[in-house]
Every structure is written in C-alpha cells, then in structure tokens.
N, C-alpha and C. Protein backbone atom coordinates (compact mmCIF):
# COMPACT_ATOMS: atom_id res chain seq x y z
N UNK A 1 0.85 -1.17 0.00
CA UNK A 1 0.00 0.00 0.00
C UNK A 1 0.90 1.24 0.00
N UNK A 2 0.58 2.17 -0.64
CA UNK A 2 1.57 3.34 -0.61
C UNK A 2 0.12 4.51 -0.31
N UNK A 3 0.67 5.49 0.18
CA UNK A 3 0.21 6.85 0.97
C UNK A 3 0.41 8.20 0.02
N UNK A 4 -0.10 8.95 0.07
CA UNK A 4 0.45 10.38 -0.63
C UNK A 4 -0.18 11.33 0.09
N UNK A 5 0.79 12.27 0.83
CA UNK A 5 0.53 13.43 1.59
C UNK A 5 0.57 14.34 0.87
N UNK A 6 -0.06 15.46 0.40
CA UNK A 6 0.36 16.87 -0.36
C UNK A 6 -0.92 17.77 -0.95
N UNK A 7 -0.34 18.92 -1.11
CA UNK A 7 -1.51 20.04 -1.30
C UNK A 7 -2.00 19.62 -2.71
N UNK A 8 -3.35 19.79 -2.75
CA UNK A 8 -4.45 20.03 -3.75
C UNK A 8 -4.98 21.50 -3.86
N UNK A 9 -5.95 21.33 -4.54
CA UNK A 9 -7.36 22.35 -4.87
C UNK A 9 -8.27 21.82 -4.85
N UNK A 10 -9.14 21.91 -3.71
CA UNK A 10 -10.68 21.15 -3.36
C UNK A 10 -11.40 22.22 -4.93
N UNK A 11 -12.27 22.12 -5.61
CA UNK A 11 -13.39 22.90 -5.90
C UNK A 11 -14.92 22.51 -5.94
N UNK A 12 -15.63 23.42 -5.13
CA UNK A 12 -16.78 22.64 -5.39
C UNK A 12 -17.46 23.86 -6.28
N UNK A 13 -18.40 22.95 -6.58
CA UNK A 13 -19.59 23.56 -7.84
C UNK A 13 -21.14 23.72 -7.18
N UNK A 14 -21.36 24.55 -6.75
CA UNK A 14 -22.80 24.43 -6.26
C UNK A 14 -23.70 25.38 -7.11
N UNK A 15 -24.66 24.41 -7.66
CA UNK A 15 -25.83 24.62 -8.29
C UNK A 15 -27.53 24.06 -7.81
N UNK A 16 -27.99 23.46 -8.13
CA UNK A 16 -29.50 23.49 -8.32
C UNK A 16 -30.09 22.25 -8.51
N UNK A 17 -31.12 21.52 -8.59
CA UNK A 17 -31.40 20.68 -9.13
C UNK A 17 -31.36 20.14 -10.44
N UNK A 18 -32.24 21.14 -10.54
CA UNK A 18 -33.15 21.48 -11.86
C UNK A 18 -32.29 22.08 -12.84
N UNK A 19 -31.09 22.75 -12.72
CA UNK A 19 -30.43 22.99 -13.65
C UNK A 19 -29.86 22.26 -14.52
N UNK A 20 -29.90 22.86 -16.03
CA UNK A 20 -29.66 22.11 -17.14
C UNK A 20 -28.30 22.54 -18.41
N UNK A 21 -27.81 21.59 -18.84
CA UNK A 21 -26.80 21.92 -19.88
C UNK A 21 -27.72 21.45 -20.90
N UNK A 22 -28.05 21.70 -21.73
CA UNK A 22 -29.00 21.52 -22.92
C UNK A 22 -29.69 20.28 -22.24
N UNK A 23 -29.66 19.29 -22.82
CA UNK A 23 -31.42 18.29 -22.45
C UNK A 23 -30.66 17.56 -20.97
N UNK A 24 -29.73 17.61 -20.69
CA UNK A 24 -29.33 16.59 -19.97
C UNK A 24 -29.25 17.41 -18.31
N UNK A 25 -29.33 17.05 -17.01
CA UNK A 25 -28.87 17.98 -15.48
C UNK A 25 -27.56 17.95 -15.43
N UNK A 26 -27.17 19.61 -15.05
CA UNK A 26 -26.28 20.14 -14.85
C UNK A 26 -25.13 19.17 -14.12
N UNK A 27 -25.40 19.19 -13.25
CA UNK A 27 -24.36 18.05 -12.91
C UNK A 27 -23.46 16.91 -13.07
N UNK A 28 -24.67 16.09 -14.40
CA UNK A 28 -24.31 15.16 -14.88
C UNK A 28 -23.01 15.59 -16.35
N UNK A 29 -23.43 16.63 -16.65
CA UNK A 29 -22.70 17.38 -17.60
C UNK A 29 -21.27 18.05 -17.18
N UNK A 30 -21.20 17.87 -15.62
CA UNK A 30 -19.76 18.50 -15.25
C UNK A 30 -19.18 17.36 -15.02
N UNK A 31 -19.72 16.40 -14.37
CA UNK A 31 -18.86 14.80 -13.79
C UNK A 31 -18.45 14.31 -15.29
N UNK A 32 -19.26 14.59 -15.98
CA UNK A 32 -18.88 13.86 -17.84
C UNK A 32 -17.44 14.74 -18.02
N UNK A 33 -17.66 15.96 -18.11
CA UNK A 33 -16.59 16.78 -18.68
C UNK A 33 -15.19 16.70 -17.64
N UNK A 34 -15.64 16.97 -16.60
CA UNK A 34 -14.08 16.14 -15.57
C UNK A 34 -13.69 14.87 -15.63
N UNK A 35 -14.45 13.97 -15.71
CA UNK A 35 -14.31 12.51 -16.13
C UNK A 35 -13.03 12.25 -17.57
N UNK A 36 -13.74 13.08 -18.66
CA UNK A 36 -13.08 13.75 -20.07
C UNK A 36 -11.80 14.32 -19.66
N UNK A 37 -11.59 15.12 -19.19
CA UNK A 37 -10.58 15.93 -18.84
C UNK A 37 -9.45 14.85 -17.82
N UNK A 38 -9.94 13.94 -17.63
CA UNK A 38 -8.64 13.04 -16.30
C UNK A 38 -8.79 13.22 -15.20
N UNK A 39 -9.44 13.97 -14.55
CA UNK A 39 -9.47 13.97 -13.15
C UNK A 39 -9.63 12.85 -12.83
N UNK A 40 -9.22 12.28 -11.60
CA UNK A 40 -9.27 10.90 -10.68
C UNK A 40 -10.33 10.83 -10.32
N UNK A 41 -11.43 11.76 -9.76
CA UNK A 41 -12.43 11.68 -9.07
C UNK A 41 -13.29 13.01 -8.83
N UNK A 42 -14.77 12.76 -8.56
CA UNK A 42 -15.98 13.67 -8.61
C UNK A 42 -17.05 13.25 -7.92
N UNK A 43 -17.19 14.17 -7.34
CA UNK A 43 -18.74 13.55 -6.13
C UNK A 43 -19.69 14.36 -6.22
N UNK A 44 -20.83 13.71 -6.66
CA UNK A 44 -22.00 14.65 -6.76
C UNK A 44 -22.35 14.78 -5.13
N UNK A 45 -23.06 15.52 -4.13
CA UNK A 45 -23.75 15.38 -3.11
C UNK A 45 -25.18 16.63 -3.33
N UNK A 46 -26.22 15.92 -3.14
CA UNK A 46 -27.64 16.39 -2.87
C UNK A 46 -28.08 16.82 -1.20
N UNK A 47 -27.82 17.86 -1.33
CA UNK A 47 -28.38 18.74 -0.43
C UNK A 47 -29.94 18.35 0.12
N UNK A 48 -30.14 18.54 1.45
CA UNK A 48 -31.59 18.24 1.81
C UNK A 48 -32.62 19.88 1.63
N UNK A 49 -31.83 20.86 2.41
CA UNK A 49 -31.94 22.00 2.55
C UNK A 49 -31.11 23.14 1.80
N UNK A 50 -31.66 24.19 1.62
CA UNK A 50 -30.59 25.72 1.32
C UNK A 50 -31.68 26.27 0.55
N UNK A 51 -30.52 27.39 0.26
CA UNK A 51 -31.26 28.49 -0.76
C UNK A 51 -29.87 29.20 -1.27
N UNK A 52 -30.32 30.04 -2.16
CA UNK A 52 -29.64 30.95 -3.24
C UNK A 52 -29.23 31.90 -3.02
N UNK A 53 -29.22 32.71 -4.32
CA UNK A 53 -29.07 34.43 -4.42
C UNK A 53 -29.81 34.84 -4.12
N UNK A 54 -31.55 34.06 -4.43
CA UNK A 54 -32.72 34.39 -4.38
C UNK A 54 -33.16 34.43 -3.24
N UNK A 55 -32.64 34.02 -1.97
CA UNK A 55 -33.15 33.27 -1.35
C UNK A 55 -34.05 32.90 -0.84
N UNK A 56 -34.36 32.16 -2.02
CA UNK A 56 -35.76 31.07 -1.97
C UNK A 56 -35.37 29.90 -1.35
N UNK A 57 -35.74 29.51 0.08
CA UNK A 57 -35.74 28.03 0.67
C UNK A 57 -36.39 26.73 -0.12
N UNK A 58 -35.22 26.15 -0.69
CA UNK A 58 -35.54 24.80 -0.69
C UNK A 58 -35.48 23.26 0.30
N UNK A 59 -36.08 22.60 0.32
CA UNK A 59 -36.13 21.44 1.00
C UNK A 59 -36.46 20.32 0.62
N UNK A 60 -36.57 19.23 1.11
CA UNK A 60 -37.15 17.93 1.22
C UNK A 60 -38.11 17.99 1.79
N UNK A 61 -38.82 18.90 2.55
CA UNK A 61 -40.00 18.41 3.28
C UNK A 61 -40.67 18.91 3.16
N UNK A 62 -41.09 19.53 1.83
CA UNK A 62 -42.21 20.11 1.32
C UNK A 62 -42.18 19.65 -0.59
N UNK A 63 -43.01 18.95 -0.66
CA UNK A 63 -43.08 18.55 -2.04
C UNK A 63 -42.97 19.35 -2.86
N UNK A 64 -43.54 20.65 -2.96
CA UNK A 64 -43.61 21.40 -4.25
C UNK A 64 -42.12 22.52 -4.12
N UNK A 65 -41.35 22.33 -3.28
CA UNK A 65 -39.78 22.92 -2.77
C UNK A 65 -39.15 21.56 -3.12
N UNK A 66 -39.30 21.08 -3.00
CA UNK A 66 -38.39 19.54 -3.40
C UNK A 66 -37.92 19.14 -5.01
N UNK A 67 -38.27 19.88 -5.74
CA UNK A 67 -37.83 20.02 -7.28
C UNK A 67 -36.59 20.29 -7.72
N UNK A 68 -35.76 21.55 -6.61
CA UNK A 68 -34.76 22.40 -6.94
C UNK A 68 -33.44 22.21 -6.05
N UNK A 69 -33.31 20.76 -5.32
CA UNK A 69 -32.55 21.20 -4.06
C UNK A 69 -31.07 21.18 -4.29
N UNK A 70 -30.64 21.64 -3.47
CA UNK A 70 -29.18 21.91 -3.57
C UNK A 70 -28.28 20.91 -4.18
N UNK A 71 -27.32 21.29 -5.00
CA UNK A 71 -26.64 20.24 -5.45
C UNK A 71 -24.79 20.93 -5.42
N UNK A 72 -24.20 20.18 -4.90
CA UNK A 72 -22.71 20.34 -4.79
C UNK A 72 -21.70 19.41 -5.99
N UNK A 73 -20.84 19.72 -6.33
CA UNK A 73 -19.77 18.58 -7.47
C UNK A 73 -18.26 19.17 -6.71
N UNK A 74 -18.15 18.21 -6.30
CA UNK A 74 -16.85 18.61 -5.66
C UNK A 74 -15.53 17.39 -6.55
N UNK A 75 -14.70 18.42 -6.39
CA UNK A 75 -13.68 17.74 -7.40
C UNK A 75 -11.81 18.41 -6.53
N UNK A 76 -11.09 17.24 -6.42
CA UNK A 76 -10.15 17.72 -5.91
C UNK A 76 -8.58 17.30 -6.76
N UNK A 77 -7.79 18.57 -7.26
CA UNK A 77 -6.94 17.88 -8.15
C UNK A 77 -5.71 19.41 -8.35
N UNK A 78 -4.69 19.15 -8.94
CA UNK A 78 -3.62 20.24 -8.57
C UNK A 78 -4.62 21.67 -9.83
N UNK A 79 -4.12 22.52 -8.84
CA UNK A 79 -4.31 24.43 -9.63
C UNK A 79 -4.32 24.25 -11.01
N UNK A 80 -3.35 23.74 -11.58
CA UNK A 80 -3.37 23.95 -13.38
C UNK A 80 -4.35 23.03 -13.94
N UNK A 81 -4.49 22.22 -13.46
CA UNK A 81 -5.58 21.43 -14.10
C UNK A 81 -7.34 21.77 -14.07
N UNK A 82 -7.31 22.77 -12.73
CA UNK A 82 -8.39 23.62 -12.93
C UNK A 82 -8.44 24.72 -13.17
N UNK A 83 -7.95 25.00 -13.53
CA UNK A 83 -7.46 26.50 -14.16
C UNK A 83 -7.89 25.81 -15.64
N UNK A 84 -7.50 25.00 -16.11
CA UNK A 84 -7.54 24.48 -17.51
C UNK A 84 -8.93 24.28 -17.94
N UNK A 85 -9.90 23.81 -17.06
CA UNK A 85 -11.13 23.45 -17.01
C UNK A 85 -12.26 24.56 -16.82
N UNK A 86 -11.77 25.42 -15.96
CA UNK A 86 -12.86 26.05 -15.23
C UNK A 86 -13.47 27.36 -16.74
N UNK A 87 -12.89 27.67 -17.81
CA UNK A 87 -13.40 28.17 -19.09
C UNK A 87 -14.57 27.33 -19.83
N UNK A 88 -14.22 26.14 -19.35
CA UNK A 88 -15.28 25.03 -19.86
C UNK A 88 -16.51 25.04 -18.93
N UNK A 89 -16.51 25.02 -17.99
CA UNK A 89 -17.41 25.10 -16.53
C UNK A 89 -18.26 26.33 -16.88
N UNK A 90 -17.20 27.26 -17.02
CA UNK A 90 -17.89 28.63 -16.98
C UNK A 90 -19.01 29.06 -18.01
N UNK A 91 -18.43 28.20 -19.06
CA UNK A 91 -19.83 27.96 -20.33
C UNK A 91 -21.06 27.49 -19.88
N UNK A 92 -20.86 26.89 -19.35
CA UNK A 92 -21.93 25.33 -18.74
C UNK A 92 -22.60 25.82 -17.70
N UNK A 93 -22.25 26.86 -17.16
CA UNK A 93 -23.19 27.52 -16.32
C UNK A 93 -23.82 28.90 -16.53
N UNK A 94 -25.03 28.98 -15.79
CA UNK A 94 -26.03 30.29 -15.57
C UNK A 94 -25.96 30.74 -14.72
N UNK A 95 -25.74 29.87 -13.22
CA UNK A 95 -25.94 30.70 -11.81
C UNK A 95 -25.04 29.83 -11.30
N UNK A 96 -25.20 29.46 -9.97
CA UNK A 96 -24.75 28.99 -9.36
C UNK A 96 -23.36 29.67 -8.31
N UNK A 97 -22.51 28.92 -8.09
CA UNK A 97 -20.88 29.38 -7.29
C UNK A 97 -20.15 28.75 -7.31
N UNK A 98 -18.77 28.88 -7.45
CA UNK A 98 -17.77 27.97 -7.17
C UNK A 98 -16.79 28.17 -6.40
N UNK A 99 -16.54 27.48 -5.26
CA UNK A 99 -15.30 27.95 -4.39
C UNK A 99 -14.22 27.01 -4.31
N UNK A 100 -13.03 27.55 -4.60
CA UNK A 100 -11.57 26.91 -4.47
C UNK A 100 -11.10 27.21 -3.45
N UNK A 101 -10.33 26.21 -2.46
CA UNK A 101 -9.63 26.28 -1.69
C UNK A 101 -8.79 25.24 -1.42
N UNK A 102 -7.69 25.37 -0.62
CA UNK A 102 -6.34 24.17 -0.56
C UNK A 102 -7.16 23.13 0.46
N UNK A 103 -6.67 22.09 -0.25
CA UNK A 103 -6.78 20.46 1.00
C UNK A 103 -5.82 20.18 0.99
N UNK A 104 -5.48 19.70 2.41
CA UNK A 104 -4.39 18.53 1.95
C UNK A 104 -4.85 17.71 1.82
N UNK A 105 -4.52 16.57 0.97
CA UNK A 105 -4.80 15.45 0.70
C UNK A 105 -4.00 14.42 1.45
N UNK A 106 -4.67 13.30 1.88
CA UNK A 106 -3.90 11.75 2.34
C UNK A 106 -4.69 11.01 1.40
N UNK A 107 -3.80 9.87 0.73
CA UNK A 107 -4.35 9.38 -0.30
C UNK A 107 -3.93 7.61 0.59
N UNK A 108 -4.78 6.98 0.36
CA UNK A 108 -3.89 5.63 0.39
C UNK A 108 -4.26 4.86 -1.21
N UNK A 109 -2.87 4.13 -1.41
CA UNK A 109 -3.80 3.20 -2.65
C UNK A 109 -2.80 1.83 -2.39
N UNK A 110 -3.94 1.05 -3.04
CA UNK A 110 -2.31 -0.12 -3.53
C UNK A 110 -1.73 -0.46 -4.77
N UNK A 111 -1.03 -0.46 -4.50
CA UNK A 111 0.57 -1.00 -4.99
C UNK A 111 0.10 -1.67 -6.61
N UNK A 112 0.41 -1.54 -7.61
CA UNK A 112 0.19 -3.02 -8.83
C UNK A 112 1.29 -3.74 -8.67
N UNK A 113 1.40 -4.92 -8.92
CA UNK A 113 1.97 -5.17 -9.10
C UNK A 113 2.32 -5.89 -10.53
C-alpha cells in the first residue's frame, strides 16, 4: 500500500437541481466533462436543505420545494488542471458558485503489481 501526503485544490460547484446543460442535469454534464478531462475523481452530493441568491428556501419536506434542491460537485486535483477546465465550466453555467480552496490530501492506494 503506498500513501500520498500533499496540497491540492478542493473545488466545489454548487448549483441546483433542476439545472440544465441543454437536455441533460447540470451536474451530470460536469462529472462527464471532468471525467473527459482526467481527473481521478468527482462527487455529486444532494443537499436536503438551502437556498440561493434568491433566497428562496428549498427542501425535502415540502413537495412542491423539493424540485430544486441543492446540489454540490466537488472535485479535488492540482491548480493547473483547474485553471484548464474552469473556461469550460464557466460555459456550462447560468448561476450557481464555485469555491476553491487548498486540502491537503492523504491518499492511500495499492501497490500493482
């Protein structure tokens, strides 16, 4: 098993449910295009609660609020490689936010042999 200690760039992507890149949800259209691009890895996470710019409360516990709820894409990988991407991102979106900041990363993996 080998380990890797060292700085990254967390970024996450927070958007919407309901948001769309032409016919397909927003989200699914950024994990495709990082996927494309090499990144190692991408995590969608669905929000129960939040709100916006607007801030209009969304939730889970009201059906007709339950359409739009929060959605995060978090992606963690060195500065130039999102720097490289984020012109592509920036197409692909209408609203939303994106915040960068350093992780360190601990990685474990194993070994091929």
């Amino acid at each position: 098993m080998t380990k890797f200690i060292g700085e990254k760039v967390l970024m996450r992507i927070f958007i919407g449910e309901s948001d769309k890149h032409g016919h397909i949800p927003l989200h699914e259209a950024l994990v495709e295009l990082l996927r494309k691009e090499g990144f190692a890895g991408a995590t969608v996470l669905r929000g129960v609660a939040g709100f916006g710019a607007h801030s209009v409360f969304h939730t889970d516990k009201l059906l007709r609020l339950s359409m739009d709820l929060p959605i995060v894409v978090e992606v963690v990988d060195d500065q130039d490689k999102i720097d490289a991407v984020m012109p592509r991102i920036d197409e692909m979106m209408s609203g939303g936010m994106i915040t960068l900041g350093k992780a360190t990363v601990i990685r474990y993996s194993h070994q091929r042999e």
